[in-house]
PDB file of N, CA and C in Angstrom:
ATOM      1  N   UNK A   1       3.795  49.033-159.298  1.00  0.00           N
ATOM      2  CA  UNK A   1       3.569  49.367-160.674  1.00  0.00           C
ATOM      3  C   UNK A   1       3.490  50.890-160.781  1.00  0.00           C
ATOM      4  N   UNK A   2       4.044  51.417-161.692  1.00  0.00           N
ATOM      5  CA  UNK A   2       3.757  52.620-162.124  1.00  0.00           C
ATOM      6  C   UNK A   2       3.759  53.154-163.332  1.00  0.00           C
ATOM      7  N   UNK A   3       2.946  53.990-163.358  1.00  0.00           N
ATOM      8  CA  UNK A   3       2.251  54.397-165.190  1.00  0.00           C
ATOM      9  C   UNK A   3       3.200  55.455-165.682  1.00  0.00           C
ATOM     10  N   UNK A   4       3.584  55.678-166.885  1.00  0.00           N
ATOM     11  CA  UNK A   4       4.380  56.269-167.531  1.00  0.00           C
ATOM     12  C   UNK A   4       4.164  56.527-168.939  1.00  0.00           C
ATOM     13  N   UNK A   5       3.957  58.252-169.409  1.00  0.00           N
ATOM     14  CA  UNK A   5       3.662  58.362-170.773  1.00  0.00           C
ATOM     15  C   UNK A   5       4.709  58.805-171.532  1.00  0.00           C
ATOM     16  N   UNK A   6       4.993  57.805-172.566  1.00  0.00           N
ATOM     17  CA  UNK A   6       6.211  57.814-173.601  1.00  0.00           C
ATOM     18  C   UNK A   6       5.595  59.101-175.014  1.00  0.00           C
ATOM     19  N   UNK A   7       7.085  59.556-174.869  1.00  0.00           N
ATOM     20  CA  UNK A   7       6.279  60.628-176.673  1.00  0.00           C
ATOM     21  C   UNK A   7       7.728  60.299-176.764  1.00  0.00           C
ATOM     22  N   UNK A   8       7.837  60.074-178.354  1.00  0.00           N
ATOM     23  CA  UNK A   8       8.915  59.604-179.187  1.00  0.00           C
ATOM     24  C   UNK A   8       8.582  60.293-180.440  1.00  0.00           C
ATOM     25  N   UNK A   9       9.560  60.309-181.375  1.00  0.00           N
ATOM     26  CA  UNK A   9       9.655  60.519-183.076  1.00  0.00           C
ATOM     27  C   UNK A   9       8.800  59.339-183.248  1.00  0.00           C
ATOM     28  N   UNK A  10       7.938  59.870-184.459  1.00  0.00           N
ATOM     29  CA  UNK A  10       6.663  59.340-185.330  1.00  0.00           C
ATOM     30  C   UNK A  10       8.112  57.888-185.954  1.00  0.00           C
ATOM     31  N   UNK A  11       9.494  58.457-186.411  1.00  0.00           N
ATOM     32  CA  UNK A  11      10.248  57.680-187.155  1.00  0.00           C
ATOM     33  C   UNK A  11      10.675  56.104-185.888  1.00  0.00           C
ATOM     34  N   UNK A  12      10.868  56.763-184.985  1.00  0.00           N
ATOM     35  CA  UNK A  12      11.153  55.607-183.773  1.00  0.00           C
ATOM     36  C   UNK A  12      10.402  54.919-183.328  1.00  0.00           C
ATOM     37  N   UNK A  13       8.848  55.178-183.201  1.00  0.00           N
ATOM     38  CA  UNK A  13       8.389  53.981-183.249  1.00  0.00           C
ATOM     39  C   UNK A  13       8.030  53.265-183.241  1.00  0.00           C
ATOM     40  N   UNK A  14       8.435  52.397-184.105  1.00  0.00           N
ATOM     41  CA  UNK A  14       8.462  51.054-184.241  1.00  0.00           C
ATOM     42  C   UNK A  14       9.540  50.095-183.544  1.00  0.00           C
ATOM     43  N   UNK A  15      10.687  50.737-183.626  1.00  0.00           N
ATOM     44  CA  UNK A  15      12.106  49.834-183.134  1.00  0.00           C
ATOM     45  C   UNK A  15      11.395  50.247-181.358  1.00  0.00           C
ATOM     46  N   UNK A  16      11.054  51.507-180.848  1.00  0.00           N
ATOM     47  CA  UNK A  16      10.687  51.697-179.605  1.00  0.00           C
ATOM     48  C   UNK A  16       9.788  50.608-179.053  1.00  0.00           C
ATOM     49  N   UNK A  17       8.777  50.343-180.034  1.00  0.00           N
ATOM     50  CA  UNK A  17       7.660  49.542-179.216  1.00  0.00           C
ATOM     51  C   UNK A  17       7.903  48.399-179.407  1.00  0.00           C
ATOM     52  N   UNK A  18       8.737  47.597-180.440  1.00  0.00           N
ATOM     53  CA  UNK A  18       8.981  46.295-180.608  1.00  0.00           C
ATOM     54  C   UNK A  18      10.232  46.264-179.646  1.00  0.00           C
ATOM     55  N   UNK A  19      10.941  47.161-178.914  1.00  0.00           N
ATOM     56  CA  UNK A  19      11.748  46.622-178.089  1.00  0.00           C
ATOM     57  C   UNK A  19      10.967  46.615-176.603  1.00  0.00           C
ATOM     58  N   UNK A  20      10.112  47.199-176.379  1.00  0.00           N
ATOM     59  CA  UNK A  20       9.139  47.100-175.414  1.00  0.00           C
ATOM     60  C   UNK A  20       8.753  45.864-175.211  1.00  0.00           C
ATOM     61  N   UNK A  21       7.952  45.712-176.100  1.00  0.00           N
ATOM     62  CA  UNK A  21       7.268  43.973-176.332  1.00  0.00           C
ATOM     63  C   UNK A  21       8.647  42.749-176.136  1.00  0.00           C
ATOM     64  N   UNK A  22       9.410  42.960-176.503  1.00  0.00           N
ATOM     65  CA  UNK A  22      10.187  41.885-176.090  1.00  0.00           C
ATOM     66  C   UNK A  22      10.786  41.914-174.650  1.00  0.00           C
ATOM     67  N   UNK A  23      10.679  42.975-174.196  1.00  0.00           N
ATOM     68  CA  UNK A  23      10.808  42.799-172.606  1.00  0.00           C
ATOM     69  C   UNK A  23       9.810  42.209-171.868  1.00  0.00           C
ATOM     70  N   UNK A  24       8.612  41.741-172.390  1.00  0.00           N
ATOM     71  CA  UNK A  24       7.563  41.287-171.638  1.00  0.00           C
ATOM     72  C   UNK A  24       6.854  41.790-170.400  1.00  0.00           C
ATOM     73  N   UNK A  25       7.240  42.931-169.827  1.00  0.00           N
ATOM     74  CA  UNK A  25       7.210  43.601-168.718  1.00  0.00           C
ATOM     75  C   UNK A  25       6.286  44.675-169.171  1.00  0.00           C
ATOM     76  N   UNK A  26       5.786  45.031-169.686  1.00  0.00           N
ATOM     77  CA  UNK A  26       5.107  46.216-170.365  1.00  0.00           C
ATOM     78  C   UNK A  26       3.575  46.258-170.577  1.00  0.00           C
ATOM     79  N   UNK A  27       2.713  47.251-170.091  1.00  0.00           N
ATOM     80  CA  UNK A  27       1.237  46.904-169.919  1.00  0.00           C
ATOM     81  C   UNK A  27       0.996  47.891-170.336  1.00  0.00           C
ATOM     82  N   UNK A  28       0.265  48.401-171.895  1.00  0.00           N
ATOM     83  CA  UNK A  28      -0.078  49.338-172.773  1.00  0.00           C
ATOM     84  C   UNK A  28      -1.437  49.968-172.564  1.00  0.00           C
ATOM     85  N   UNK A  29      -1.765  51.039-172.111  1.00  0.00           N
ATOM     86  CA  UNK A  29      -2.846  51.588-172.115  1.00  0.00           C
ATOM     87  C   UNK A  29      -3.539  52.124-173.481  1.00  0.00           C
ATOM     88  N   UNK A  30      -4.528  52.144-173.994  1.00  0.00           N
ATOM     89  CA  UNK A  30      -5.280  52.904-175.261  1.00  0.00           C
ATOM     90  C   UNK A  30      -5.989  53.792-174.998  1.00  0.00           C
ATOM     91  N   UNK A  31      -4.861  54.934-175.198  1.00  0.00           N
ATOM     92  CA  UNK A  31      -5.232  56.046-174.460  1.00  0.00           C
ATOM     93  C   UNK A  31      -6.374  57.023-176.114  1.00  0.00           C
ATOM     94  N   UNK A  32      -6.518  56.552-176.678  1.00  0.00           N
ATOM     95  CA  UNK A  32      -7.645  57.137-178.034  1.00  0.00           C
ATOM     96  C   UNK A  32      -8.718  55.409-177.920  1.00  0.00           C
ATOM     97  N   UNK A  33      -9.119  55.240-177.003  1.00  0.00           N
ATOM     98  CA  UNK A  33     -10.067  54.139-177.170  1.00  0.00           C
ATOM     99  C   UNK A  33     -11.738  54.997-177.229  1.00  0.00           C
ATOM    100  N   UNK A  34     -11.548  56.046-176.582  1.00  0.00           N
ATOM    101  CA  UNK A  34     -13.125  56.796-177.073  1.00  0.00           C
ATOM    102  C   UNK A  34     -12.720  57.258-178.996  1.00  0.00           C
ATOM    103  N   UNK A  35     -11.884  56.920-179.685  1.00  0.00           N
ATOM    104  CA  UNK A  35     -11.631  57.467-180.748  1.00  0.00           C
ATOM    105  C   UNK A  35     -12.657  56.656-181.405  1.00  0.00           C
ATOM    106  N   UNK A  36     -13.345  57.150-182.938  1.00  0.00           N
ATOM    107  CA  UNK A  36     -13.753  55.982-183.555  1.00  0.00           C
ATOM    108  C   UNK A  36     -12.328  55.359-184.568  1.00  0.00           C
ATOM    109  N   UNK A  37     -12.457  54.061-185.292  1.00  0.00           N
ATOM    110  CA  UNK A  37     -11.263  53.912-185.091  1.00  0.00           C
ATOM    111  C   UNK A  37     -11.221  53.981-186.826  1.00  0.00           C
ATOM    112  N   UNK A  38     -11.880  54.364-187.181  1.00  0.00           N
ATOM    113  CA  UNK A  38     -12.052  54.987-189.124  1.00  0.00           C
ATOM    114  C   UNK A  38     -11.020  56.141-189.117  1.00  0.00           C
ATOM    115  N   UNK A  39     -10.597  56.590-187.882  1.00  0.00           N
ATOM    116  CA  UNK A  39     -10.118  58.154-187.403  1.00  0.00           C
ATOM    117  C   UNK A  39      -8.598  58.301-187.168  1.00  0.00           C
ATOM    118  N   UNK A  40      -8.762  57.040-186.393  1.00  0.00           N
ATOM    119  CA  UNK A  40      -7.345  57.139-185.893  1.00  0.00           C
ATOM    120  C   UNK A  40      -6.038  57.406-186.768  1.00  0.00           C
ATOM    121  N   UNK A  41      -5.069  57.613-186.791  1.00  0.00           N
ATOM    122  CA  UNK A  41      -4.006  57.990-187.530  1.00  0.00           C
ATOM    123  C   UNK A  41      -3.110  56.778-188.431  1.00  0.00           C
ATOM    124  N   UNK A  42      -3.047  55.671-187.897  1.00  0.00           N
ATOM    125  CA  UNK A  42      -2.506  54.803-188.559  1.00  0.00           C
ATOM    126  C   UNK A  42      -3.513  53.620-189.442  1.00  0.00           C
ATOM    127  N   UNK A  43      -4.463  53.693-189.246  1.00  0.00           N
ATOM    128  CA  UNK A  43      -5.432  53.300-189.614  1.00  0.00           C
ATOM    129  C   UNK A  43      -5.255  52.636-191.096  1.00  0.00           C
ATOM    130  N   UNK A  44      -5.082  53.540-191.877  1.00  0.00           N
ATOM    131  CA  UNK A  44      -4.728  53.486-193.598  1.00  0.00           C
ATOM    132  C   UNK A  44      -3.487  52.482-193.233  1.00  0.00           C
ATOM    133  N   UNK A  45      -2.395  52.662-192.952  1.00  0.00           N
ATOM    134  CA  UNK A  45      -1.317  51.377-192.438  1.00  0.00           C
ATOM    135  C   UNK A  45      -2.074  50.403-192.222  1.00  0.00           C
ATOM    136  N   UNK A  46      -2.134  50.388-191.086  1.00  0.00           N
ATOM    137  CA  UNK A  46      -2.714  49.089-190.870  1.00  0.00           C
ATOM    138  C   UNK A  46      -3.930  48.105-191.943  1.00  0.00           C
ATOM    139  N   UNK A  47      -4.981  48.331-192.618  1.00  0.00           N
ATOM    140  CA  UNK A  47      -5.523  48.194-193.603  1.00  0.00           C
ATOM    141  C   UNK A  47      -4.145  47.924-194.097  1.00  0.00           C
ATOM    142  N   UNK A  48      -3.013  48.483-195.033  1.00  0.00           N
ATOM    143  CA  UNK A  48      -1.982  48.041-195.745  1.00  0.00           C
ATOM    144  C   UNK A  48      -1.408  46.940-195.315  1.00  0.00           C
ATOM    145  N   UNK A  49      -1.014  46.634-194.242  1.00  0.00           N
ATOM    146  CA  UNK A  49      -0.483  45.524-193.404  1.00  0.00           C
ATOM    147  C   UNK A  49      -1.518  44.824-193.580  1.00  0.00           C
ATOM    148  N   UNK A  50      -2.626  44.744-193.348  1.00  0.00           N
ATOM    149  CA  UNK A  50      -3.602  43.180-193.236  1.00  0.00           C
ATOM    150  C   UNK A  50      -3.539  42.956-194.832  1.00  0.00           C
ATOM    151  N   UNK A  51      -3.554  43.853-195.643  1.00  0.00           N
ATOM    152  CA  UNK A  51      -4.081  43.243-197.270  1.00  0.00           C
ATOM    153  C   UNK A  51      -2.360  42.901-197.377  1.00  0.00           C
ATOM    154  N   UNK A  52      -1.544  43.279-197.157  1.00  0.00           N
ATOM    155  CA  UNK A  52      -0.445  42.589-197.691  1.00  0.00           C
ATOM    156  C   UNK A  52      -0.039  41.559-197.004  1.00  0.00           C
ATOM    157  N   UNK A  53      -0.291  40.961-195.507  1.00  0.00           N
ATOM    158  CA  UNK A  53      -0.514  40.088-194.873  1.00  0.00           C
ATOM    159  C   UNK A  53      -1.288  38.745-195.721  1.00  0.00           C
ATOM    160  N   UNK A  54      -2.495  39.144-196.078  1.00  0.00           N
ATOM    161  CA  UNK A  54      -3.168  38.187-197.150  1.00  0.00           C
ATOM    162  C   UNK A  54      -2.368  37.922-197.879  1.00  0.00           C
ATOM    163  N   UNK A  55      -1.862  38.887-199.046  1.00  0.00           N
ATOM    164  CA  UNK A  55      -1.631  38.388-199.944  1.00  0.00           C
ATOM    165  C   UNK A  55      -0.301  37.615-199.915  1.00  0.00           C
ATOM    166  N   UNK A  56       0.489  37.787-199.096  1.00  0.00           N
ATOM    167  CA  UNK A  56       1.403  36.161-198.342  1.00  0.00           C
ATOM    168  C   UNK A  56       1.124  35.433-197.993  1.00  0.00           C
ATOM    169  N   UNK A  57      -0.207  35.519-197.150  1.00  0.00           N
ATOM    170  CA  UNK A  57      -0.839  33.866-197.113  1.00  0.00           C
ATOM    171  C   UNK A  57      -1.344  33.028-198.450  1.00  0.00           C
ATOM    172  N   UNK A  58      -1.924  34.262-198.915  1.00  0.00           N
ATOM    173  CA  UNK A  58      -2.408  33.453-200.346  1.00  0.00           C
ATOM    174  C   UNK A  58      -1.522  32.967-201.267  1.00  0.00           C
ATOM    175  N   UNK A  59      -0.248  33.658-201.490  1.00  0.00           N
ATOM    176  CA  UNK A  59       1.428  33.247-202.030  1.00  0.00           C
ATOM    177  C   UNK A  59       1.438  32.120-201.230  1.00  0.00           C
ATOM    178  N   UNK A  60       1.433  31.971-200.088  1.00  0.00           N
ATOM    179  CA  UNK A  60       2.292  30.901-200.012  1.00  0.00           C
ATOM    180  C   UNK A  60       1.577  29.203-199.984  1.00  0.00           C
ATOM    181  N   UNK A  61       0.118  29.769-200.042  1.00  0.00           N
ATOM    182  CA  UNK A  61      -0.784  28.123-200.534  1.00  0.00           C
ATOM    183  C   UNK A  61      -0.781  28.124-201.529  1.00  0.00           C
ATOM    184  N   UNK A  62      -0.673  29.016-202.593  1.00  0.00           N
ATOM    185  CA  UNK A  62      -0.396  28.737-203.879  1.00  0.00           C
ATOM    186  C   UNK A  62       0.645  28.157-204.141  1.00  0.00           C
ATOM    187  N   UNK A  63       1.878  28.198-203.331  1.00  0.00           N
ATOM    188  CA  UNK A  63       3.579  27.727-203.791  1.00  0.00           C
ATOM    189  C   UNK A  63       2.766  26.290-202.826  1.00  0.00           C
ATOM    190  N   UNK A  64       2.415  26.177-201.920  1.00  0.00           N
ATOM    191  CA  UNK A  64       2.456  24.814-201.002  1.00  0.00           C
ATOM    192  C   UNK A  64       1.108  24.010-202.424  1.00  0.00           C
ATOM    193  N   UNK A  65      -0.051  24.683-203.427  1.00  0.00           N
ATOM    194  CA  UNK A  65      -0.244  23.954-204.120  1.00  0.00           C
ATOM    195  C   UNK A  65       0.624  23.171-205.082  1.00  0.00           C
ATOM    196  N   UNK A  66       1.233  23.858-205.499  1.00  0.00           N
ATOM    197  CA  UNK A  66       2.192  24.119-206.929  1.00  0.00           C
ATOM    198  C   UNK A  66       3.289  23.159-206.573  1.00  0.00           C
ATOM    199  N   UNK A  67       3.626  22.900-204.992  1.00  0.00           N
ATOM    200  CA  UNK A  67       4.873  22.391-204.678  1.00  0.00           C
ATOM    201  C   UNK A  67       6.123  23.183-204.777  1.00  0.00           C
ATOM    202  N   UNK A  68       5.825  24.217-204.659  1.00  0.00           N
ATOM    203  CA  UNK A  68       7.361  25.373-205.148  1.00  0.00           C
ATOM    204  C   UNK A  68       7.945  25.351-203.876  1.00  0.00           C
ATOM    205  N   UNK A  69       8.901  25.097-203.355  1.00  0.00           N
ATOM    206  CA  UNK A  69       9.706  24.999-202.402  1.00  0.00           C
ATOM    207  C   UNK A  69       9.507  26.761-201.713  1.00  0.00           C
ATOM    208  N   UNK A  70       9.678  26.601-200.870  1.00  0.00           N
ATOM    209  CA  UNK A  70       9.792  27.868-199.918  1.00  0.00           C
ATOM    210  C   UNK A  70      11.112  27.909-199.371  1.00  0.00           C
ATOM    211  N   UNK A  71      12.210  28.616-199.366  1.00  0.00           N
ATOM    212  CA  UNK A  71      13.481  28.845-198.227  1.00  0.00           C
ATOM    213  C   UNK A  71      13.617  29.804-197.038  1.00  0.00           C
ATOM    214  N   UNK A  72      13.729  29.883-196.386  1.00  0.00           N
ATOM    215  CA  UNK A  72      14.014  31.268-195.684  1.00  0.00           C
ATOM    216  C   UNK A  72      15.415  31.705-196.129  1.00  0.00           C
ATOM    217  N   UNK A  73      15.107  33.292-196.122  1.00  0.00           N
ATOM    218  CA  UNK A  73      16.716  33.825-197.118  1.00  0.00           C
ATOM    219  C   UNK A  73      17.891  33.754-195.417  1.00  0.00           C
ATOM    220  N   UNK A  74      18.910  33.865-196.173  1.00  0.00           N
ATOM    221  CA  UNK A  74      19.848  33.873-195.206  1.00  0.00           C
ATOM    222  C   UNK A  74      19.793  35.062-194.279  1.00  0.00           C
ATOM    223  N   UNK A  75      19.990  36.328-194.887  1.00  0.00           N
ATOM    224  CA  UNK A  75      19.852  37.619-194.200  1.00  0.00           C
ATOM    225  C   UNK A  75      18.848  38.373-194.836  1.00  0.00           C
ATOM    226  N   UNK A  76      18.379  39.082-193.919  1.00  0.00           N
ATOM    227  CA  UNK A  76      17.234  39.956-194.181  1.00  0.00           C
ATOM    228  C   UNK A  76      17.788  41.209-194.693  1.00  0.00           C
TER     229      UNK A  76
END
């Protein structure tokens, strides 16, 4: 095993680390874990991601009350 520190464009990533994760081979260190985490940089994102996360779960028991059919679209 050997350790290796990645610096990339703030814009890359995402496509960088989600191609990471699908290699399964990959063991992530948290290298800001003494950070508090009110601090950290993505922080405000993330908060955005969980409340809009909800509010698709909550869409979609409302359509599974209602009976509104759900599809998956063809292409994203």
């Amino acid at each position: 095993m050997a350790l290796y520190q990645l610096i990339f464009k703030k814009d890359d990533d995402w496509e960088i680390m989600n191609e990471l994760g699908l290699l399964s081979c990959v063991h992530l260190v948290d290298l800001n874990k003494e950070e508090q985490t009110h601090k950290l940089k993505y922080t405000g994102e993330l908060r955005r991601a969980e409340f809009v996360e909800q509010r698709l779960k909550n869409l979609e028991e409302l359509c599974f009350q209602y009976g509104v059919r759900m599809q998956q679209p063809q292409t994203v």
